[in-house]
N, C-alpha and C. Protein backbone atom coordinates (compact mmCIF):
# COMPACT_ATOMS: atom_id res chain seq x y z
N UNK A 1 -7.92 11.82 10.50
CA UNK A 1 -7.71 10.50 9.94
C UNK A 1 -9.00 9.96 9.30
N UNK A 2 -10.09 10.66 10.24
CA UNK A 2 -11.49 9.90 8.96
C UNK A 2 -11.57 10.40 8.01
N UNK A 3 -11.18 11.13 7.28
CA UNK A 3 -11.51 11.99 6.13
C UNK A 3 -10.39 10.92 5.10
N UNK A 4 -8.90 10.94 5.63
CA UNK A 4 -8.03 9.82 4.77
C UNK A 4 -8.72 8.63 4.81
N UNK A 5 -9.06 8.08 6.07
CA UNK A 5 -9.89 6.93 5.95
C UNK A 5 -10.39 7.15 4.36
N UNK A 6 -11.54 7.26 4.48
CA UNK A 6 -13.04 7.50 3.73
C UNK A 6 -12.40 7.60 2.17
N UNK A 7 -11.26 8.49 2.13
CA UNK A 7 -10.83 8.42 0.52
C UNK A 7 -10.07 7.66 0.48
N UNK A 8 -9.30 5.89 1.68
CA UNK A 8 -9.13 5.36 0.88
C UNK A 8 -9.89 3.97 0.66
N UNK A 9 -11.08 4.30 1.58
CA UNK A 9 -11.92 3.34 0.84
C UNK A 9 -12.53 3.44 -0.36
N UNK A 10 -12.45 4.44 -0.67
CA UNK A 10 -13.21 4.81 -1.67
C UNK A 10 -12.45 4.64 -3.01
N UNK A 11 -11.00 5.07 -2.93
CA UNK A 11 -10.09 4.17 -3.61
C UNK A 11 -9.79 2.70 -3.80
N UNK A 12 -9.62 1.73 -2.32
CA UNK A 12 -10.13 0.71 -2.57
C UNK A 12 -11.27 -0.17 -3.25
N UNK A 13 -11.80 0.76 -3.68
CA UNK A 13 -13.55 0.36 -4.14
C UNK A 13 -13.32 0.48 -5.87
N UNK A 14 -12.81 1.66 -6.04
CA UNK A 14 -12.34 2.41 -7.81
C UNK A 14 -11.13 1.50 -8.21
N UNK A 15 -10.29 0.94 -7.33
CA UNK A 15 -9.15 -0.12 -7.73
C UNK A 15 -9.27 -1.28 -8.08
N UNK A 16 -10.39 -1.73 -6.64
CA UNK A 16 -10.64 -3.89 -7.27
C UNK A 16 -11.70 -3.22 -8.25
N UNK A 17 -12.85 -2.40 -8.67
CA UNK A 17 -13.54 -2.15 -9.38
C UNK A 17 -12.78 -2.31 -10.99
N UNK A 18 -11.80 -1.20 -11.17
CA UNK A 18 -10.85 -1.17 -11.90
C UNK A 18 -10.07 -2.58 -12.68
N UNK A 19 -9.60 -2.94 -11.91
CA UNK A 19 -8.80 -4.25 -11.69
C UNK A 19 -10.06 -5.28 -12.30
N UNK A 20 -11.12 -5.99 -11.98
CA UNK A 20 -12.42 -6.80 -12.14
C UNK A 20 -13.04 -6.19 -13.36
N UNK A 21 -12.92 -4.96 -13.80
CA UNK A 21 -13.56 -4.72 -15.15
C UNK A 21 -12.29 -4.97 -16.19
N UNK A 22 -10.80 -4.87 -15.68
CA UNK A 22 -10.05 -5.55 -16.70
C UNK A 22 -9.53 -6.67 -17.10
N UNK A 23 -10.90 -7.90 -15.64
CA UNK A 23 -10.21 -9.02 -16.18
C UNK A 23 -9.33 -9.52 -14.86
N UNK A 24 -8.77 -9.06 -14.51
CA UNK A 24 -8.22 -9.41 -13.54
C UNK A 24 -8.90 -10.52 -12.22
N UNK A 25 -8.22 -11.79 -12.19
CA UNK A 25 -8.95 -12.59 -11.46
C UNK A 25 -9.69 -12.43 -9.82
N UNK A 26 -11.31 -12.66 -10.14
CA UNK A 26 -12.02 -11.91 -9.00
C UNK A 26 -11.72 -12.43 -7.75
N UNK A 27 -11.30 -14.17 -7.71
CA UNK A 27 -10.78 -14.90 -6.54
C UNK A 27 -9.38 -15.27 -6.57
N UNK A 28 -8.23 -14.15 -7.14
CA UNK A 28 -6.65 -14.42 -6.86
C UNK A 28 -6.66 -13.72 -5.74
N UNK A 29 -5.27 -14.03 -5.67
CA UNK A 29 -4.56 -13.46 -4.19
C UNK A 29 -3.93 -12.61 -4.91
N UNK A 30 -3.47 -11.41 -4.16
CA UNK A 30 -2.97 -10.25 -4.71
C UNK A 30 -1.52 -9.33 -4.17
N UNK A 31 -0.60 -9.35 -4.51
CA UNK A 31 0.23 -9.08 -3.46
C UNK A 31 0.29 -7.57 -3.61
N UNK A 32 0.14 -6.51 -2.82
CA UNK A 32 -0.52 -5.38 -2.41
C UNK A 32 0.84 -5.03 -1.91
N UNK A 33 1.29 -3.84 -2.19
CA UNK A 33 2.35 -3.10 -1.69
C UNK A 33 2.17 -1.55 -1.00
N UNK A 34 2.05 -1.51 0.44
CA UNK A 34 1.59 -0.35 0.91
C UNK A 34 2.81 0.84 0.63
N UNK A 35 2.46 1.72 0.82
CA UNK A 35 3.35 2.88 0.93
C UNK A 35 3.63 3.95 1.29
N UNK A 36 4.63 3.82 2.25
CA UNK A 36 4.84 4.62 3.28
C UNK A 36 6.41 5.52 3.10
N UNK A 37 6.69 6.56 3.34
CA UNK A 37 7.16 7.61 3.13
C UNK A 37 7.30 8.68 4.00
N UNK A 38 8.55 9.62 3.87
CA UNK A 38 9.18 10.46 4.96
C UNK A 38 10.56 11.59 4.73
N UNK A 39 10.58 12.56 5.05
CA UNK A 39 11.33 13.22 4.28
C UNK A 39 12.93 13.28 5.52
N UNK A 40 12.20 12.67 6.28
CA UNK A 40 13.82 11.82 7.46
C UNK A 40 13.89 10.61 7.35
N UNK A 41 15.26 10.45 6.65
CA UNK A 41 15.36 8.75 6.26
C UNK A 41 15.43 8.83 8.04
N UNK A 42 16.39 9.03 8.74
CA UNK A 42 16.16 8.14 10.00
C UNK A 42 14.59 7.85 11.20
N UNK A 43 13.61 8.75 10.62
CA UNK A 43 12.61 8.72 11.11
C UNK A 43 12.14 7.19 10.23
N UNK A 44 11.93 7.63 9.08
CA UNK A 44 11.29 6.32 7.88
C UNK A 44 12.04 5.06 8.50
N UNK A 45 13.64 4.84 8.64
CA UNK A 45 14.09 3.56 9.17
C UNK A 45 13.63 3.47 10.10
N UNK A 46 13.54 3.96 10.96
CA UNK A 46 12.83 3.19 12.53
C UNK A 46 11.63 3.36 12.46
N UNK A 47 10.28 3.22 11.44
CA UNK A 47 9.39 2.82 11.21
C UNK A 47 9.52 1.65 10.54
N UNK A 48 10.68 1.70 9.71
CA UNK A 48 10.64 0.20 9.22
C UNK A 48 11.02 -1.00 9.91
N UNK A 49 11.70 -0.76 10.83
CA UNK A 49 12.05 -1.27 11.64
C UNK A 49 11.13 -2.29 12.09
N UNK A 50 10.27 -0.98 12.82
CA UNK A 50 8.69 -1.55 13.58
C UNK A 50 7.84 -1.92 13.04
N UNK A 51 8.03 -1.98 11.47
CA UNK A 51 6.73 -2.88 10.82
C UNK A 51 7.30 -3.78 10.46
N UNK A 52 8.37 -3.89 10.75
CA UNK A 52 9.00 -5.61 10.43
C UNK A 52 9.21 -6.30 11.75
N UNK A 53 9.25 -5.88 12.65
CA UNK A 53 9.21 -6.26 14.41
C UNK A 53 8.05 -6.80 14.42
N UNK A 54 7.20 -5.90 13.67
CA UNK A 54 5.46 -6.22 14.14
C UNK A 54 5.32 -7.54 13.07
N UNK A 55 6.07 -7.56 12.60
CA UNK A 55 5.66 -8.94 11.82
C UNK A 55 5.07 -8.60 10.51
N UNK A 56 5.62 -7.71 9.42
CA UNK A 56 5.22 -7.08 8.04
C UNK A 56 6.07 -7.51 7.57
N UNK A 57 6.42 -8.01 6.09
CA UNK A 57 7.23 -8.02 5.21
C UNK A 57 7.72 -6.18 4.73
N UNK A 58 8.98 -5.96 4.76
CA UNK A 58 9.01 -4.67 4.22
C UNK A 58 10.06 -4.23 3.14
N UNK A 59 10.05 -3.53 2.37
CA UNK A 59 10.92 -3.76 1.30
C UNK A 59 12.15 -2.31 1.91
N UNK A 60 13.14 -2.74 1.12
CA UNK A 60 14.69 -1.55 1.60
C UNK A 60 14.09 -0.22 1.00
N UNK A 61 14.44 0.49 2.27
CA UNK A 61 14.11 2.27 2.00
C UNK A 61 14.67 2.45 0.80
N UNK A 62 14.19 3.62 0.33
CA UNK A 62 14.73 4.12 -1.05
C UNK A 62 14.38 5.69 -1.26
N UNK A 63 15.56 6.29 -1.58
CA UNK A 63 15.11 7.75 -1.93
C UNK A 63 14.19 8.15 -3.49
N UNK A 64 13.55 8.96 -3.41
CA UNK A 64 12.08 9.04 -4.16
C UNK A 64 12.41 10.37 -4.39
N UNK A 65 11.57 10.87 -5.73
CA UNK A 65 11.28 12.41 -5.50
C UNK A 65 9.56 12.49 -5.78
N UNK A 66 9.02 13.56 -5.01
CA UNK A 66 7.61 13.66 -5.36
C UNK A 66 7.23 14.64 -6.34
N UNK A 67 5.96 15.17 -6.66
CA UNK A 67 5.84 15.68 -7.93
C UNK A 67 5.96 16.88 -7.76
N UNK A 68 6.62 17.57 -6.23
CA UNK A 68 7.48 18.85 -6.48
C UNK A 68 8.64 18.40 -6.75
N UNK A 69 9.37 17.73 -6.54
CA UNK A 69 10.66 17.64 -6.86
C UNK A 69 11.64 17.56 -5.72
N UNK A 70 11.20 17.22 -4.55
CA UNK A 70 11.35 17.14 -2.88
C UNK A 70 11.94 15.91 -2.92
N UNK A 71 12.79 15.68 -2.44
CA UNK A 71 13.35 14.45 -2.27
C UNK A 71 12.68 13.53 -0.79
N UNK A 72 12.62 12.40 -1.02
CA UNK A 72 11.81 11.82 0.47
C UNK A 72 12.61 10.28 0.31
N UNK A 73 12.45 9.45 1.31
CA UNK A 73 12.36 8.22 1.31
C UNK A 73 11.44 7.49 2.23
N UNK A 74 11.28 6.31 0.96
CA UNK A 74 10.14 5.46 1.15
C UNK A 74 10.36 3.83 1.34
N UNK A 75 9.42 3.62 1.87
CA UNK A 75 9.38 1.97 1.55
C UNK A 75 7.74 1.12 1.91
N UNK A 76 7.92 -0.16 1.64
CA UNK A 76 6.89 -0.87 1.23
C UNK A 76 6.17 -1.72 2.34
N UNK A 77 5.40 -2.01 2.66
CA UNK A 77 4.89 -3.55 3.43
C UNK A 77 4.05 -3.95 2.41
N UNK A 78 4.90 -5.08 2.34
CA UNK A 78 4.32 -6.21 1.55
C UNK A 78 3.50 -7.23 1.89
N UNK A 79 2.44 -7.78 1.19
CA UNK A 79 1.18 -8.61 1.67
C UNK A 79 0.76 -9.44 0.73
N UNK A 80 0.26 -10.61 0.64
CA UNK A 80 -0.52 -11.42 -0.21
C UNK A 80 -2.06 -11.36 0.03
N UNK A 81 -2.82 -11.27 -0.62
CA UNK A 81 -4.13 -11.25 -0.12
C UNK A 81 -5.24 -11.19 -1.26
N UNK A 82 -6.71 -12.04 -0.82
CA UNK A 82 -8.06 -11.75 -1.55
C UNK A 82 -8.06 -9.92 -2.00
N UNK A 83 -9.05 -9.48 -2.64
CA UNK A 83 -9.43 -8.11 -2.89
C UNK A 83 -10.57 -8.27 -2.08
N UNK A 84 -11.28 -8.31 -1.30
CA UNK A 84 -12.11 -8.34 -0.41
C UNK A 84 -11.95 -6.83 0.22
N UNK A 85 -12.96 -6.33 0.30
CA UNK A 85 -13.28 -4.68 -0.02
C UNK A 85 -12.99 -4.46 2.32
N UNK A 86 -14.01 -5.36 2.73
CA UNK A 86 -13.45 -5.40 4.56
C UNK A 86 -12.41 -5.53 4.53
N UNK A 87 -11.43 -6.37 3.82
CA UNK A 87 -9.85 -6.84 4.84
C UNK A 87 -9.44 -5.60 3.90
N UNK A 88 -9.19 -4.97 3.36
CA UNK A 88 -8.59 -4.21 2.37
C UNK A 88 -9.00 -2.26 3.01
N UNK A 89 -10.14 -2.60 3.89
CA UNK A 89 -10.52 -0.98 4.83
C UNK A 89 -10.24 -1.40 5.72
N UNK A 90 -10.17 -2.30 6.37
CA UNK A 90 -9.51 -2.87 8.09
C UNK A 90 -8.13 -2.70 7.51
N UNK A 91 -7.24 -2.87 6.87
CA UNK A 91 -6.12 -3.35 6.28
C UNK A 91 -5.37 -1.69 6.30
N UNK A 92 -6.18 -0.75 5.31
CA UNK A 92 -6.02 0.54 5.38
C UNK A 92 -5.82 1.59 6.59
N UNK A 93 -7.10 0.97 7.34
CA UNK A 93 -7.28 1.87 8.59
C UNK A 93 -5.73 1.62 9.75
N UNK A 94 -5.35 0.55 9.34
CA UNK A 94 -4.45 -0.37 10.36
C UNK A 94 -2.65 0.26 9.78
N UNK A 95 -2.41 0.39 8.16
CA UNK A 95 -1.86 0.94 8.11
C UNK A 95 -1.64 2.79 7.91
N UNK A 96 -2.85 3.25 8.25
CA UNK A 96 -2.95 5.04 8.36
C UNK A 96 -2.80 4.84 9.98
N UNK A 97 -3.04 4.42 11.20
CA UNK A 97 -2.46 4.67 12.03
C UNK A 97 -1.22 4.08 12.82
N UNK A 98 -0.66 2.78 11.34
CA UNK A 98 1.02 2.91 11.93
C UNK A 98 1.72 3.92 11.49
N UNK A 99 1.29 4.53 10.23
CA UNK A 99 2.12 5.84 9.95
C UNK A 99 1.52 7.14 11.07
N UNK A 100 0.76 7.34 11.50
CA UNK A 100 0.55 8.23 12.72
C UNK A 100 1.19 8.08 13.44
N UNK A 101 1.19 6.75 14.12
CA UNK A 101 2.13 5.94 15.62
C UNK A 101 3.54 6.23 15.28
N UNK A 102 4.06 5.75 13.51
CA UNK A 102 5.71 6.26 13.59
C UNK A 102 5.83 7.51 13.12
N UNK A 103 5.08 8.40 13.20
CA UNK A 103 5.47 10.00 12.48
C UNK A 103 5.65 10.00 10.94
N UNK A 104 5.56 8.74 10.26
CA UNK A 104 5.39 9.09 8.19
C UNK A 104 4.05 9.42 8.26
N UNK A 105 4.79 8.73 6.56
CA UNK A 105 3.30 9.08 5.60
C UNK A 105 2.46 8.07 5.04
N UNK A 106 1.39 7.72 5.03
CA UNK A 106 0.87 6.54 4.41
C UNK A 106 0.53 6.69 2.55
N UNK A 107 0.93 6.63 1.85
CA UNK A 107 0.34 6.79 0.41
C UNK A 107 0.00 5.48 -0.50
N UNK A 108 -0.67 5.10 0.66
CA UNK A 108 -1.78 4.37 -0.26
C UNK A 108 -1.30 3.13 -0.80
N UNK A 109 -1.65 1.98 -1.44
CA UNK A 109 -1.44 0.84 -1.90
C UNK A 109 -1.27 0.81 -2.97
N UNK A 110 -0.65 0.15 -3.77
CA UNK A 110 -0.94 -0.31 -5.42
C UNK A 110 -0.26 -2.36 -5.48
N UNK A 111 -0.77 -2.76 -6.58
CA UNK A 111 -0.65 -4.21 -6.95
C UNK A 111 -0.60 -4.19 -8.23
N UNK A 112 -1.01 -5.44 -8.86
CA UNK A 112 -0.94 -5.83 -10.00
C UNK A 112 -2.11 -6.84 -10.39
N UNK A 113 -2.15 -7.10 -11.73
CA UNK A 113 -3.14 -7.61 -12.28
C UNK A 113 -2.91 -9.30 -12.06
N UNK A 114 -3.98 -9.86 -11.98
CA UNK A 114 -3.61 -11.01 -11.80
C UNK A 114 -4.50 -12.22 -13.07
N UNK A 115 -4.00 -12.43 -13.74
CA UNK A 115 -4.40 -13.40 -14.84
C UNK A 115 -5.70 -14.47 -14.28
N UNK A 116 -6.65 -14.58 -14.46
CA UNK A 116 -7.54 -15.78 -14.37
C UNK A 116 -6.33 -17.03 -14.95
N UNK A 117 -5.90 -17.10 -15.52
CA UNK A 117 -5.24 -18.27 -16.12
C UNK A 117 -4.34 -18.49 -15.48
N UNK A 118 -3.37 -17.76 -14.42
CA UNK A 118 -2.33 -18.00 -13.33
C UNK A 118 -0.94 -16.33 -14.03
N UNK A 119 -0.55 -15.64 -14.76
CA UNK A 119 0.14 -15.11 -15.14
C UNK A 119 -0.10 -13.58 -14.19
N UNK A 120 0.31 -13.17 -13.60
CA UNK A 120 0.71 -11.32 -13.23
C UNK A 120 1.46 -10.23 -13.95
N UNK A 121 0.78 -9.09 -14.53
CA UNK A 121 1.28 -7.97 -14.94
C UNK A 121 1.28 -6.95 -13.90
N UNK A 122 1.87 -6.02 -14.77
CA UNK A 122 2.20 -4.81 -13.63
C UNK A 122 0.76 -3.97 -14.13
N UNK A 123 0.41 -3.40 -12.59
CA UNK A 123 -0.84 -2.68 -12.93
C UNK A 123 -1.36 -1.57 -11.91
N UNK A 124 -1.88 -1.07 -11.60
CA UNK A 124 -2.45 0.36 -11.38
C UNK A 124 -1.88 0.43 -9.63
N UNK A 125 -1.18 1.79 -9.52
CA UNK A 125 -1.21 2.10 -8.36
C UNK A 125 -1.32 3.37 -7.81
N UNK A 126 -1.47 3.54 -6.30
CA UNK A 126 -2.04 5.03 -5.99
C UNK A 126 -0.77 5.76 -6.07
């Protein structure tokens, strides 16, 4: 898990980096969509379960294919939040070992751009 750690801070770092060189407002809130994944929907539902027990917003499973062509299903915890580089590796570390604790997969976060002027586009995710 330290090795995932470490690349996704390091992603976290290349993203608000990313995001702040295009403009994107340095003090919005950001709503961050984690993503988690499993190639047993009934394993993936009773993780979702438990991150909505635990008090996560989570979005409805959905079947996916990955870039073999594997069919999986996935779903989301949803968050509002600063880009603040600590809550965003505390944030990470916290969701790589609920996917350990329920047997998925963690793949990483993506969001969107957020206008200095108040407007959101769709924008970069892992």
């Amino acid at each position: 898990m330290d090795q995932e750690l470490e690349s996704l801070k390091q992603f976290n770092r290349e993203i608000r980096q990313a995001l702040l060189d295009d403009g994107s407002d340095p003090d919005g809130l950001y709503v961050l969509e984690h993503h988690f994944s499993a190639d047993d929907f009934n394993l993936l539902e009773a993780a979702a379960v438990a991150a909505f027990k635990a008090g996560y917003e989570v979005t409805d499973a959905e079947q996916v294919e990955d870039e073999e062509g594997n069919n999986l299903f996935s779903f989301d915890v949803v968050n509002e939040q600063p880009l603040d580089l600590a809550v965003l590796d505390e944030e990470c570390k916290t969701m790589l070992e609920n996917a350990e604790k329920w047997g998925i997969y963690y793949d990483g976060w993506g969001t969107y751009f957020v206008d200095p002027d108040g407007t959101e586009e769709p924008e970069q995710e892992s």
